[in-house]
C-alpha atoms as a PDB file:
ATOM      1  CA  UNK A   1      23.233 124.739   0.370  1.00  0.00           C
ATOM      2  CA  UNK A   2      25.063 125.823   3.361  1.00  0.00           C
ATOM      3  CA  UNK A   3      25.789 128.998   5.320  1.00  0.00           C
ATOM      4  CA  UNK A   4      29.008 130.306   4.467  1.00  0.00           C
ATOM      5  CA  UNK A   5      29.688 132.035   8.078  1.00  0.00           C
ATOM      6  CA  UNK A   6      28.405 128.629  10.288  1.00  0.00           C
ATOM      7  CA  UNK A   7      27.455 125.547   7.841  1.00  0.00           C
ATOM      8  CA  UNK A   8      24.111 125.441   9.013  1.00  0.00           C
ATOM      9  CA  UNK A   9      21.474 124.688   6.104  1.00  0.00           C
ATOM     10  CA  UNK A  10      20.233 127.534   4.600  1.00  0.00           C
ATOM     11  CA  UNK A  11      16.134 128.216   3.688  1.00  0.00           C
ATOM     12  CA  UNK A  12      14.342 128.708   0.765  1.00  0.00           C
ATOM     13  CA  UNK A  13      12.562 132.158   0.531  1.00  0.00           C
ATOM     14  CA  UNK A  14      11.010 131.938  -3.175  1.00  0.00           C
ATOM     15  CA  UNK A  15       9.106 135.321  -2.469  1.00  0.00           C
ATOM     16  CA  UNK A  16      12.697 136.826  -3.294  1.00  0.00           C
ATOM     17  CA  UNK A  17      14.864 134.490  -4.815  1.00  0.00           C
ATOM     18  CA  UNK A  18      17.140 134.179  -1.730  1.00  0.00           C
ATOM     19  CA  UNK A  19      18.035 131.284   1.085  1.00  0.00           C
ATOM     20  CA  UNK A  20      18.250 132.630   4.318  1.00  0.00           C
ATOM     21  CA  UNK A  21      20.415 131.359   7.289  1.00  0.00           C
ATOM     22  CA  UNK A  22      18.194 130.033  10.560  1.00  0.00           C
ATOM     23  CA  UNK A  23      20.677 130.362  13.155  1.00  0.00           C
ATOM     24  CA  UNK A  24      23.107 133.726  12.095  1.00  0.00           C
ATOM     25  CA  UNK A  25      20.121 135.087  10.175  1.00  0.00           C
ATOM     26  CA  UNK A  26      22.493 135.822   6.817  1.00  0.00           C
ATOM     27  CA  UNK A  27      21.039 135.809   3.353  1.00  0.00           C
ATOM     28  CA  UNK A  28      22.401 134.177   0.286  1.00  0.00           C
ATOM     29  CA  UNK A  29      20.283 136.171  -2.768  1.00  0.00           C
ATOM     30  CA  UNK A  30      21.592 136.103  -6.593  1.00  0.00           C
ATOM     31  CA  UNK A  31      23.029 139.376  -7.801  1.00  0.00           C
ATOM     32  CA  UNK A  32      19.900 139.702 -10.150  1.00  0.00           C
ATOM     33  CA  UNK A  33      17.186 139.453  -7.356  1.00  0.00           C
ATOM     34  CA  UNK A  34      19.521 141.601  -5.177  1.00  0.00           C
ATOM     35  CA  UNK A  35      19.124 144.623  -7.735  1.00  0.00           C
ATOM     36  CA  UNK A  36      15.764 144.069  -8.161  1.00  0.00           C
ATOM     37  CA  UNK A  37      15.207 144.178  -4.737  1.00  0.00           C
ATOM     38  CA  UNK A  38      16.404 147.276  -4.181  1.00  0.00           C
ATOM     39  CA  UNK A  39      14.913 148.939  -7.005  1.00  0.00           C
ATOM     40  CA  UNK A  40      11.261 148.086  -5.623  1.00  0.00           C
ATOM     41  CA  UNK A  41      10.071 150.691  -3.395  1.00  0.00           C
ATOM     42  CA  UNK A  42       9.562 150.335   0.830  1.00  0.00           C
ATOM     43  CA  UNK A  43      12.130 147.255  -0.138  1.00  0.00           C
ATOM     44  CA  UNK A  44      12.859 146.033   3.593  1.00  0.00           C
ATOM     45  CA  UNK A  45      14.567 142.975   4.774  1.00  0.00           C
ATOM     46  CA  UNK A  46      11.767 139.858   5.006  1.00  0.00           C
ATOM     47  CA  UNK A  47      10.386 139.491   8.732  1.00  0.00           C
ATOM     48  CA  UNK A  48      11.916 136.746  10.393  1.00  0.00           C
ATOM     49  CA  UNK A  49       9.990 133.338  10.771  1.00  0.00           C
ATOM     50  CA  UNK A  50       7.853 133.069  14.129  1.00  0.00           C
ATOM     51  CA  UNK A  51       9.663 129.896  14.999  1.00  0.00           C
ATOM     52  CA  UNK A  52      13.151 131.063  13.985  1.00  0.00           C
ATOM     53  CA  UNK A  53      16.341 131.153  16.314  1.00  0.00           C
ATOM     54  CA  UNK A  54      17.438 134.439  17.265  1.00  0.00           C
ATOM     55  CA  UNK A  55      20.498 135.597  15.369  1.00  0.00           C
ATOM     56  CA  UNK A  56      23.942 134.793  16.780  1.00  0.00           C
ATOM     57  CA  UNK A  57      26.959 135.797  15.814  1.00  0.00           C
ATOM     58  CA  UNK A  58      28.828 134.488  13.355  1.00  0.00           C
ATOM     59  CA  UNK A  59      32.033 133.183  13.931  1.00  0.00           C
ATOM     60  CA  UNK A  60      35.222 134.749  13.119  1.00  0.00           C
ATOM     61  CA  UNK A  61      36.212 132.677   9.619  1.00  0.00           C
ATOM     62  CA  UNK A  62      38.582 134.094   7.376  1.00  0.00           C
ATOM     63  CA  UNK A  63      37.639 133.007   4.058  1.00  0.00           C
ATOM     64  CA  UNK A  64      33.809 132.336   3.328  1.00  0.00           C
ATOM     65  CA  UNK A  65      32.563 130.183   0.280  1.00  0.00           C
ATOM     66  CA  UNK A  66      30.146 130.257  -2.388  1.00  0.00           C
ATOM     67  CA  UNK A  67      27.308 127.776  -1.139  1.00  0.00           C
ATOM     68  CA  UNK A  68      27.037 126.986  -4.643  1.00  0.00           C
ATOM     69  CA  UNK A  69      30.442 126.351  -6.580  1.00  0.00           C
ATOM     70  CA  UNK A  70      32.679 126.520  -2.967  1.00  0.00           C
ATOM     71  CA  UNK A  71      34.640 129.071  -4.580  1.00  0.00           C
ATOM     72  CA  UNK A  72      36.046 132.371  -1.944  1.00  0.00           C
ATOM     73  CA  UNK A  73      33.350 135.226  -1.525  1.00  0.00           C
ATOM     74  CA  UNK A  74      34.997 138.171  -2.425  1.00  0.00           C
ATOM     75  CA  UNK A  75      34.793 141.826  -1.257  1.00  0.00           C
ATOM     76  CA  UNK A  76      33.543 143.512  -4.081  1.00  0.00           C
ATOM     77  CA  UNK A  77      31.955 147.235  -4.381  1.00  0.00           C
ATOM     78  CA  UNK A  78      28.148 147.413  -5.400  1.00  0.00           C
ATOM     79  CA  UNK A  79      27.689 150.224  -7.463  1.00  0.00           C
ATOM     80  CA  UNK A  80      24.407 151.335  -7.676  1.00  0.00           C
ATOM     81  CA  UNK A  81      24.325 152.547  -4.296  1.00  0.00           C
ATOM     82  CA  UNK A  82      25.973 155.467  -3.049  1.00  0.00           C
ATOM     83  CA  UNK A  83      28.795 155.531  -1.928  1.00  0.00           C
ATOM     84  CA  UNK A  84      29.695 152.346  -2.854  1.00  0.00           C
ATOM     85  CA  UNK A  85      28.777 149.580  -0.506  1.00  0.00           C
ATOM     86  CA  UNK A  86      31.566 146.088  -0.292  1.00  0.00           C
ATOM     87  CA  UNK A  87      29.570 143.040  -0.484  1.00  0.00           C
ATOM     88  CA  UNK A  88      30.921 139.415  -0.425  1.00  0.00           C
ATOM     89  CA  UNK A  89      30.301 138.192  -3.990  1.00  0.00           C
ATOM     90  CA  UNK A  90      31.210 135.016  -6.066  1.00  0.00           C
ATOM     91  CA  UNK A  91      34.053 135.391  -8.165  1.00  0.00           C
ATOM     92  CA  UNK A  92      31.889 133.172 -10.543  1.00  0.00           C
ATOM     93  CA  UNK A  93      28.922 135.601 -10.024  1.00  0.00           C
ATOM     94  CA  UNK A  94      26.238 133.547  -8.383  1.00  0.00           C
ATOM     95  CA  UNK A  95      25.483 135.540  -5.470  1.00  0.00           C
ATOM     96  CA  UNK A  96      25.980 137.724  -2.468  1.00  0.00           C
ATOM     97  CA  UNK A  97      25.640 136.977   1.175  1.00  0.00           C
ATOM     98  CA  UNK A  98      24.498 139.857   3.329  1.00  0.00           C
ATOM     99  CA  UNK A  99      24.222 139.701   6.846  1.00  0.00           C
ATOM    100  CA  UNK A 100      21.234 141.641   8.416  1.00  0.00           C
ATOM    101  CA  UNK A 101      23.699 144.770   9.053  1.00  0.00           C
ATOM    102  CA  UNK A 102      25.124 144.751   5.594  1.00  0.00           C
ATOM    103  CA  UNK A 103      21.489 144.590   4.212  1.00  0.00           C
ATOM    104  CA  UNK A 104      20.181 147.363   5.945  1.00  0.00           C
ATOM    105  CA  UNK A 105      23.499 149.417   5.106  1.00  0.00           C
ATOM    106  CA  UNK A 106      22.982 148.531   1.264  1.00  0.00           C
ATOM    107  CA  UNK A 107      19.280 149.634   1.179  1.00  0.00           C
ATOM    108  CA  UNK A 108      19.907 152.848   3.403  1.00  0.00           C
ATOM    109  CA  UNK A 109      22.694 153.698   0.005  1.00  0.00           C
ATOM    110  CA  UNK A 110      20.189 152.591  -2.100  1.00  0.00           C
ATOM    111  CA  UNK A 111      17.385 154.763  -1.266  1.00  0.00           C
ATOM    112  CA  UNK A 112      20.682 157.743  -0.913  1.00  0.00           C
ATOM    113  CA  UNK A 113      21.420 157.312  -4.501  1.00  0.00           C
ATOM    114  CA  UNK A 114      17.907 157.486  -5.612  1.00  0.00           C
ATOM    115  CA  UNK A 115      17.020 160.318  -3.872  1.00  0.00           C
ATOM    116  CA  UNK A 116      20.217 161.936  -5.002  1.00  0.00           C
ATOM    117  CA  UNK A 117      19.143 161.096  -8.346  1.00  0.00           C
ATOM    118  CA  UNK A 118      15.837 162.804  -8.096  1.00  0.00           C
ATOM    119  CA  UNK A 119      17.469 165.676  -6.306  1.00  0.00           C
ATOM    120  CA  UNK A 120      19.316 166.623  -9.569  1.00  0.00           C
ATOM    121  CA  UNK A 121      17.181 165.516 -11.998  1.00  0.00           C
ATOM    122  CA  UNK A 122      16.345 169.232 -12.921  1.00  0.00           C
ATOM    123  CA  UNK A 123      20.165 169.708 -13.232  1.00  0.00           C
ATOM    124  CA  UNK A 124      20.463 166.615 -15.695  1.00  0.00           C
ATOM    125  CA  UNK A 125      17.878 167.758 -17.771  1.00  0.00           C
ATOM    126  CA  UNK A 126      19.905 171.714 -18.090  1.00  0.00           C
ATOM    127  CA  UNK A 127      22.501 169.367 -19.118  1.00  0.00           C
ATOM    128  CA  UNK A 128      20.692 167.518 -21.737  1.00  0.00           C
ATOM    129  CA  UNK A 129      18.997 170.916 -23.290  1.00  0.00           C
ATOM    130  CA  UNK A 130      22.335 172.674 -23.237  1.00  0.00           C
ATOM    131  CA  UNK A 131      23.747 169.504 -25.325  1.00  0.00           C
ATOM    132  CA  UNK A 132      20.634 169.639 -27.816  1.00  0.00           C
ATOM    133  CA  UNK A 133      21.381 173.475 -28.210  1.00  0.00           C
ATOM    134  CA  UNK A 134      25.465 172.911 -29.214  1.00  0.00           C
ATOM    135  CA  UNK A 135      24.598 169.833 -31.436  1.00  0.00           C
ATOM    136  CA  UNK A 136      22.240 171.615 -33.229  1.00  0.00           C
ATOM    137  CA  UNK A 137      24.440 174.831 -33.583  1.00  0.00           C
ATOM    138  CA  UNK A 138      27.136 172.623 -34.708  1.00  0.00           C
ATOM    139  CA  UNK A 139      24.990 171.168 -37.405  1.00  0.00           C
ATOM    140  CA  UNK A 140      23.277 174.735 -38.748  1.00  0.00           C
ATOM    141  CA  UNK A 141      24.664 175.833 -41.972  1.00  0.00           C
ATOM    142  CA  UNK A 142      27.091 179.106 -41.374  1.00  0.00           C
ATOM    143  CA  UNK A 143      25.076 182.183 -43.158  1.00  0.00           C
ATOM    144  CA  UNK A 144      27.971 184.046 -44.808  1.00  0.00           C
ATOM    145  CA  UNK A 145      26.619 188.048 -45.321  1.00  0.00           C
ATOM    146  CA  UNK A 146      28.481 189.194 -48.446  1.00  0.00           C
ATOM    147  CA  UNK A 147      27.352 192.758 -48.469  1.00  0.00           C
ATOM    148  CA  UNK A 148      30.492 194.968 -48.197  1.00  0.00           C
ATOM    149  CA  UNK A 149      33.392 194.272 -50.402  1.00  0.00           C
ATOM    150  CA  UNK A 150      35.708 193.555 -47.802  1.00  0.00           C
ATOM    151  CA  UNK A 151      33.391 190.550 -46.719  1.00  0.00           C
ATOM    152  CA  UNK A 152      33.440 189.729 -50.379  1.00  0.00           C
ATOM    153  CA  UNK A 153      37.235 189.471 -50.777  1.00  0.00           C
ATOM    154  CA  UNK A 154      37.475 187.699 -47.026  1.00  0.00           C
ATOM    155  CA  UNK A 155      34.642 185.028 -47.965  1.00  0.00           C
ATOM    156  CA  UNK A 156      36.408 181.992 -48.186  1.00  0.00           C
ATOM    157  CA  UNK A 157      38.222 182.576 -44.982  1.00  0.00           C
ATOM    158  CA  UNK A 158      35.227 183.506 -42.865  1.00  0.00           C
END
């Protein structure tokens, strides 16, 4: 496969399911690993090879292509960080490629979200007891006191 910025050959990584870029130091990683990478905790971009070129930048292009099916990379929002972070994709849904800077800003929302998440945890769980609580007062039988004639002749409307 080949870098979508400058057609160099990218490298296998199979600790994390990606194929990194030797000379602009990009990373082409499948949207599955990509989650799962940034669900694992102290996830952190791989060191770079002792041998490896520095990074340069990439060149300006205007349209970069899947290294698999050649089809256009896509801005697309990833969700699960927060806010939202706009990732070239495959419209076919191979892959992403992330530059170093793009990688760092995705796990820096990442780790936001989670601890965001955490933060109001307490809050979501209010939420979930105070849903319990109007389900099951929903659900209760009405108790219908009959004791004074006037609830007697209003019964069937109270």
């Amino acid at each position: 496969m080949h870098c979508p910025d400058c057609e160099t050959l990218l490298r296998n990584v199979p600790a994390d399911n990606a194929e990194t870029c030797p000379s602009c130091a990009g990373e082409w990683i499948e949207l599955p690993s990509l989650a799962a990478r940034l669900r694992r905790p102290g996830a952190s971009t791989p060191p770079a090879a002792p041998d490896a070129i520095p990074p340069q930048p990439a060149p300006a292009r205007r349209w970069r292509h899947c290294p698999i099916c050649r089809a256009v990379l896509l801005p697309r929002p990833w969700h699960s960080a927060m806010p939202p972070v706009s990732l070239p994709i495959c419209s076919l849904g191979h892959g992403a490629w992330l530059t170093p800077a793009q990688m760092q800003a995705l796990q820096k929302a990442s780790r936001r979200a989670s601890r965001t998440v955490l933060d109001r945890a307490a809050y979501f769980r209010f939420l979930a007891r105070a849903a319990k609580k109007q389900f099951e007062r929903a659900i209760r039988p009405r108790r219908r006191h009959r004791s004074s004639p006037l609830a007697r002749l209003l019964g069937p409307w109270l």
